[in-house]
Protein backbone atom coordinates (compact mmCIF):
# COMPACT_ATOMS: atom_id res chain seq x y z
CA UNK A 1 125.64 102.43 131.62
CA UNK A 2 126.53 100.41 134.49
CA UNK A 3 128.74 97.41 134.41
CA UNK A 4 126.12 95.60 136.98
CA UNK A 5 123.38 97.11 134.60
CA UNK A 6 124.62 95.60 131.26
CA UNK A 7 125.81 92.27 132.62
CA UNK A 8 121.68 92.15 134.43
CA UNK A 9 120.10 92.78 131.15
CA UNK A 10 122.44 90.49 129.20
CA UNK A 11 122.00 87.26 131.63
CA UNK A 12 118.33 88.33 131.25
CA UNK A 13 118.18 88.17 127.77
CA UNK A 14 120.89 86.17 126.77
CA UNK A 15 119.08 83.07 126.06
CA UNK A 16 114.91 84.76 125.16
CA UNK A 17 113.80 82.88 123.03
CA UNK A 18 111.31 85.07 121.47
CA UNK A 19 114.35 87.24 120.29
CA UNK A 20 114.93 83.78 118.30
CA UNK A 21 111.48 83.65 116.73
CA UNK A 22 111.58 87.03 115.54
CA UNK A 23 111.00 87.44 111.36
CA UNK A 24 114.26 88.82 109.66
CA UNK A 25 111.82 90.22 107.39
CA UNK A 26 108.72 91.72 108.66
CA UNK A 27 106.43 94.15 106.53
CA UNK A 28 109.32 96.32 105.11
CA UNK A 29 111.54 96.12 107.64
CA UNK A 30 115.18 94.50 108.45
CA UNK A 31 115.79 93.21 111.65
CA UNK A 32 119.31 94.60 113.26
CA UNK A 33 120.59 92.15 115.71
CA UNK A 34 123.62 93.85 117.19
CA UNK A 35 123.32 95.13 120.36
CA UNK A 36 124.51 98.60 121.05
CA UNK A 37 125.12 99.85 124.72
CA UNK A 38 124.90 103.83 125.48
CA UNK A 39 124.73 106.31 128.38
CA UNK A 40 121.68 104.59 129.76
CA UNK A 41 120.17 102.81 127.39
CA UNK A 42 121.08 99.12 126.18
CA UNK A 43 119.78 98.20 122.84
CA UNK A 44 118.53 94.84 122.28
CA UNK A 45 117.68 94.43 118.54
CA UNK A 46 116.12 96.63 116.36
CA UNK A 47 113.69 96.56 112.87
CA UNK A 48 114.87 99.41 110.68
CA UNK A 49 113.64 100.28 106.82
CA UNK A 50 116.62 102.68 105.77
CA UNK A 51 114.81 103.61 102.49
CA UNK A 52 111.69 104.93 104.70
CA UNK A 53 114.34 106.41 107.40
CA UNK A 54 112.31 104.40 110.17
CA UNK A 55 113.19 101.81 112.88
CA UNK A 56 111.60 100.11 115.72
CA UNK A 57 114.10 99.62 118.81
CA UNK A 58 113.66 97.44 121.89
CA UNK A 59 116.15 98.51 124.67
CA UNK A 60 116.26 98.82 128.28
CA UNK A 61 116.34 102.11 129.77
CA UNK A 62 118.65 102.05 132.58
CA UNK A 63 117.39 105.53 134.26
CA UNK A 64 114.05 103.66 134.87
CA UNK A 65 115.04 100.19 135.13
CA UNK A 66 112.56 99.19 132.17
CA UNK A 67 111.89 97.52 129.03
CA UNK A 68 110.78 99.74 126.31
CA UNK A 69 110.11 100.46 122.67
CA UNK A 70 111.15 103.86 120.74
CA UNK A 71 110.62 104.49 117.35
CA UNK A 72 113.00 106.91 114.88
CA UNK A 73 111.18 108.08 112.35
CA UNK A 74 113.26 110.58 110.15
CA UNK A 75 115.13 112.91 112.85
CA UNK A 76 112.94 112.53 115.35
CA UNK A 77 112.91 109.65 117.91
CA UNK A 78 110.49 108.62 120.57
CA UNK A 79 110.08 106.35 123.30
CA UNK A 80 106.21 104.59 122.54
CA UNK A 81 104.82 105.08 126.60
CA UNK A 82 102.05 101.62 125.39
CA UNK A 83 105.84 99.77 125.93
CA UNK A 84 107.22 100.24 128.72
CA UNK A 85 107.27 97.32 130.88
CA UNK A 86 109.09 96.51 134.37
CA UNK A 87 109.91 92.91 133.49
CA UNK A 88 111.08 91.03 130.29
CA UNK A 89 107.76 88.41 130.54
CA UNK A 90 105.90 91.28 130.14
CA UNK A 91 107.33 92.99 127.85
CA UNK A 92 107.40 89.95 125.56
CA UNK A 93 103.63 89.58 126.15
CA UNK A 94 102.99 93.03 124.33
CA UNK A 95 105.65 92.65 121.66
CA UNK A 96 103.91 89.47 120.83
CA UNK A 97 100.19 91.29 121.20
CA UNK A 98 101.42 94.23 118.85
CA UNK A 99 104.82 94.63 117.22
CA UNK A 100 103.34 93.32 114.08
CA UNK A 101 100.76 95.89 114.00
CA UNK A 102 102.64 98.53 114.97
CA UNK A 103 105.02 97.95 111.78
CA UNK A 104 102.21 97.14 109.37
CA UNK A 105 101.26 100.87 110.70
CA UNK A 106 104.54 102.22 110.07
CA UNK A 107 104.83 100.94 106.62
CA UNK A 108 101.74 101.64 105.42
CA UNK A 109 99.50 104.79 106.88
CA UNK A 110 96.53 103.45 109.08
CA UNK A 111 93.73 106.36 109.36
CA UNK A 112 92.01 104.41 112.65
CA UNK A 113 95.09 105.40 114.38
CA UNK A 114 94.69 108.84 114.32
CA UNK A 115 92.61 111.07 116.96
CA UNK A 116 88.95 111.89 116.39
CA UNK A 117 90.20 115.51 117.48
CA UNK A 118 92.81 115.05 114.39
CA UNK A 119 90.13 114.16 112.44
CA UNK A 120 87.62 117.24 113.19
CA UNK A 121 90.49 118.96 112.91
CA UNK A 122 89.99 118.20 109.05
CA UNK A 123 94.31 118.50 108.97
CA UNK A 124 94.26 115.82 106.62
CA UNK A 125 91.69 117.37 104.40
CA UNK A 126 93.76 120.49 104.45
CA UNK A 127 93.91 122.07 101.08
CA UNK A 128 97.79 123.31 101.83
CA UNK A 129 98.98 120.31 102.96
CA UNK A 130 98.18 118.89 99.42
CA UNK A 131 99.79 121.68 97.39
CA UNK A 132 103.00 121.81 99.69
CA UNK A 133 106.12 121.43 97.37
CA UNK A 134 108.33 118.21 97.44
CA UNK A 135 111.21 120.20 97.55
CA UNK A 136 112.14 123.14 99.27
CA UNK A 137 115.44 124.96 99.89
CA UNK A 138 116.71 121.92 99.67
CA UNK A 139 114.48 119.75 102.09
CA UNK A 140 112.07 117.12 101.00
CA UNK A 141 108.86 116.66 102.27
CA UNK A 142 109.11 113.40 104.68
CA UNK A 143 105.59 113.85 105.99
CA UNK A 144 102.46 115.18 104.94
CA UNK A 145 99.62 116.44 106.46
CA UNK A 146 97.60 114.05 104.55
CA UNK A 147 99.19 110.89 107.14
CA UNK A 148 99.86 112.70 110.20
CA UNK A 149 102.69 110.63 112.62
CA UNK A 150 101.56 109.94 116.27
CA UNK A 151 104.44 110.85 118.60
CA UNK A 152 103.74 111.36 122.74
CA UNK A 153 101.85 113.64 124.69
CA UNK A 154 98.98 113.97 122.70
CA UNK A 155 101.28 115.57 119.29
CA UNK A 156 101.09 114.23 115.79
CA UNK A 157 103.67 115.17 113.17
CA UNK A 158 101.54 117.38 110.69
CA UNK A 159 104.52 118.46 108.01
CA UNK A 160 108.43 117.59 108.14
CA UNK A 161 111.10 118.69 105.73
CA UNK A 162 114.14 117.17 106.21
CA UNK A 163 117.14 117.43 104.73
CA UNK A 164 119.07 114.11 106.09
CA UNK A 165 122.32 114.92 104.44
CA UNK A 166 122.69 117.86 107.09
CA UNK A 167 120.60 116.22 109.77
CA UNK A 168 118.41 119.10 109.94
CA UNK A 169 114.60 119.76 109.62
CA UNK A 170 111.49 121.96 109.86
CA UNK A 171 108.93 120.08 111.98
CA UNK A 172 104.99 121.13 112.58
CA UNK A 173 103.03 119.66 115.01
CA UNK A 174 99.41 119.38 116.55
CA UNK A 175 99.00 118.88 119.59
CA UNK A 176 95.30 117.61 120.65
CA UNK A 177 95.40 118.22 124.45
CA UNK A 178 96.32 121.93 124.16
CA UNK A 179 94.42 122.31 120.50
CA UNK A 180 97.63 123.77 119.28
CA UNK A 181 99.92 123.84 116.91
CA UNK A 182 103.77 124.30 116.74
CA UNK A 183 106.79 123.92 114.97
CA UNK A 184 110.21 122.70 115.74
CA UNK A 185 113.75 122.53 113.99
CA UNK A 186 116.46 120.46 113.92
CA UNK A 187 120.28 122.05 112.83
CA UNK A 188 122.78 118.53 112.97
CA UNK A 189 120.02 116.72 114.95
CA UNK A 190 119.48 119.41 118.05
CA UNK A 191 116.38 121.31 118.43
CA UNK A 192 115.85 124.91 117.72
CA UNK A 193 112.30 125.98 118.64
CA UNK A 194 110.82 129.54 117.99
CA UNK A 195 107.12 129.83 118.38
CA UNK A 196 106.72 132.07 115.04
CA UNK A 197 104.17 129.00 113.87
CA UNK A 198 102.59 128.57 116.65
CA UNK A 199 98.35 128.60 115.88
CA UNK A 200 94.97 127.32 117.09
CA UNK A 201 93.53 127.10 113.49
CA UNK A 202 94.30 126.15 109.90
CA UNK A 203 93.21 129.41 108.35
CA UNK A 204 96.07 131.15 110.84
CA UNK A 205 98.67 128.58 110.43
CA UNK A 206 98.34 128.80 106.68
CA UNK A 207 99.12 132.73 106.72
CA UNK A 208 102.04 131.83 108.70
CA UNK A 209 103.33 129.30 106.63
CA UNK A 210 102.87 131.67 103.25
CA UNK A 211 104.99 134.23 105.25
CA UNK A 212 107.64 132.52 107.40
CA UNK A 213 108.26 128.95 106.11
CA UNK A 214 110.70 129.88 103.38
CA UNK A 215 112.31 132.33 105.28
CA UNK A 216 112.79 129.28 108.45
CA UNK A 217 113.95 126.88 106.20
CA UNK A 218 116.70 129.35 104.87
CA UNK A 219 117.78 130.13 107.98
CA UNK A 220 118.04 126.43 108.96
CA UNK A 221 120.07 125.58 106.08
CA UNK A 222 122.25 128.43 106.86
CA UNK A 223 123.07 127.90 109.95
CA UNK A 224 123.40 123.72 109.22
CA UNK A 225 125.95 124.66 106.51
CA UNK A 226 128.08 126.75 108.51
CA UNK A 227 128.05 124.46 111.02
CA UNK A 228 129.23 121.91 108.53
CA UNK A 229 132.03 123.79 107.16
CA UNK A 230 133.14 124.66 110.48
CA UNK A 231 133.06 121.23 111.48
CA UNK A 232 135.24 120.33 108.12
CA UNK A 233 137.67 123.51 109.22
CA UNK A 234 138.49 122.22 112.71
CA UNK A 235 139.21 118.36 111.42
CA UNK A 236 141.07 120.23 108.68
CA UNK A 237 143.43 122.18 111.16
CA UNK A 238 143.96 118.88 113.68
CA UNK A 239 145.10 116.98 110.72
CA UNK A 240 147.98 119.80 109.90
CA UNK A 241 148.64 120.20 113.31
């Protein structure tokens, strides 16, 4: 980030007082004070629950020159488009509108903030989604089609395992603007898509998921665990060079 961009955001914020206000408690969550400067992002504060493996973070984006809001919810993290604001006043004007809610919604699942096309979809009805083991191959489930996550574009999170030692997940989605769904996975945090899951309906996503989600999340453990003893093998050999 910029030198003129950081010292901009800082006079702009150094002294906002609703930053002051703000609950170091607040339905589940801790709030994070430090502020944490990257490529282009600086981050002002953020509310994080480590035992749910969610936080809320308010940053400015430098790229766009705007306030915004992203959420992290396991792996996956998301910039919440509602947020983004052009100025600081009115960014604090929505913060003050609808933080709250949004983390009463994060702690505990809200059904009126799903889709009516989610809905029809009956996904949270679905009979698999209720039988789907805890543990598998060494991921737990971190959400279940029974509370679906709204991310952007129209997808909802429909099943994650994640296995947060390794960093590394099997995500499905739905995606209510193409009436599709589609799975994603994470080895040490960076995508790996295939389109092996990809389906229209439950019936055909369920025969894929009987035949190809133990063999996925095998292959993603694999590959995460030679990637971590790689890792270990080249620290290894710097330290005896």
């Amino acid at each position: 980030m910029k030198d003129e961009t950081i010292e901009k955001v800082r006079a702009e914020t150094e002294h906002w007082g609703y930053m002051d206000q703000l609950p170091e408690e607040w339905h589940g969550f801790h709030l994070d004070r430090t502020v944490s400067v990257g490529k282009d992002t600086y981050d002002l504060c953020r509310y994080e629950n480590k035992d749910r493996h969610t936080s809320v973070i308010l940053y400015f984006h430098e790229e766009t020159h705007e306030y915004k809001l992203r959420l992290k919810i396991g792996l996956i993290e998301f910039c919440r488009i509602e947020y983004i604001t052009a100025g600081l006043e009115s960014f604090e004007h929505l913060l003050r509108k609808q933080l709250e809610f949004l983390l009463m919604d994060m702690e505990t699942f809200n059904p009126k903030t799903l889709s009516s096309i989610v809905s029809d979809k009956k996904i949270t009805e679905w009979a698999l989604g209720r039988e789907l083991p805890e543990e598998l191959e060494g991921f737990s489930l971190f959400i279940r089609p029974a509370q679906p996550v709204k991310i952007n574009n129209g997808s909802y999170i429909v099943v994650d395992y994640v296995d947060f030692s390794l960093e590394s997940s099997f995500t499905l989605y739905y995606n209510i603007y193409r009436d599709e769904f589609f799975a994603e996975a994470r080895i040490w945090n960076i995508p790996d898509v295939n389109y092996d899951f990809d389906s229209n309906e439950l019936p055909e996503l369920e025969e894929k998921l009987h035949q190809r989600l133990l063999p996925r999340l095998q292959e993603i453990r694999k590959r995460a665990e030679t990637e971590a003893a790689n890792k270990k093998e080249a620290v290894k050999g710097k330290s005896e060079s």
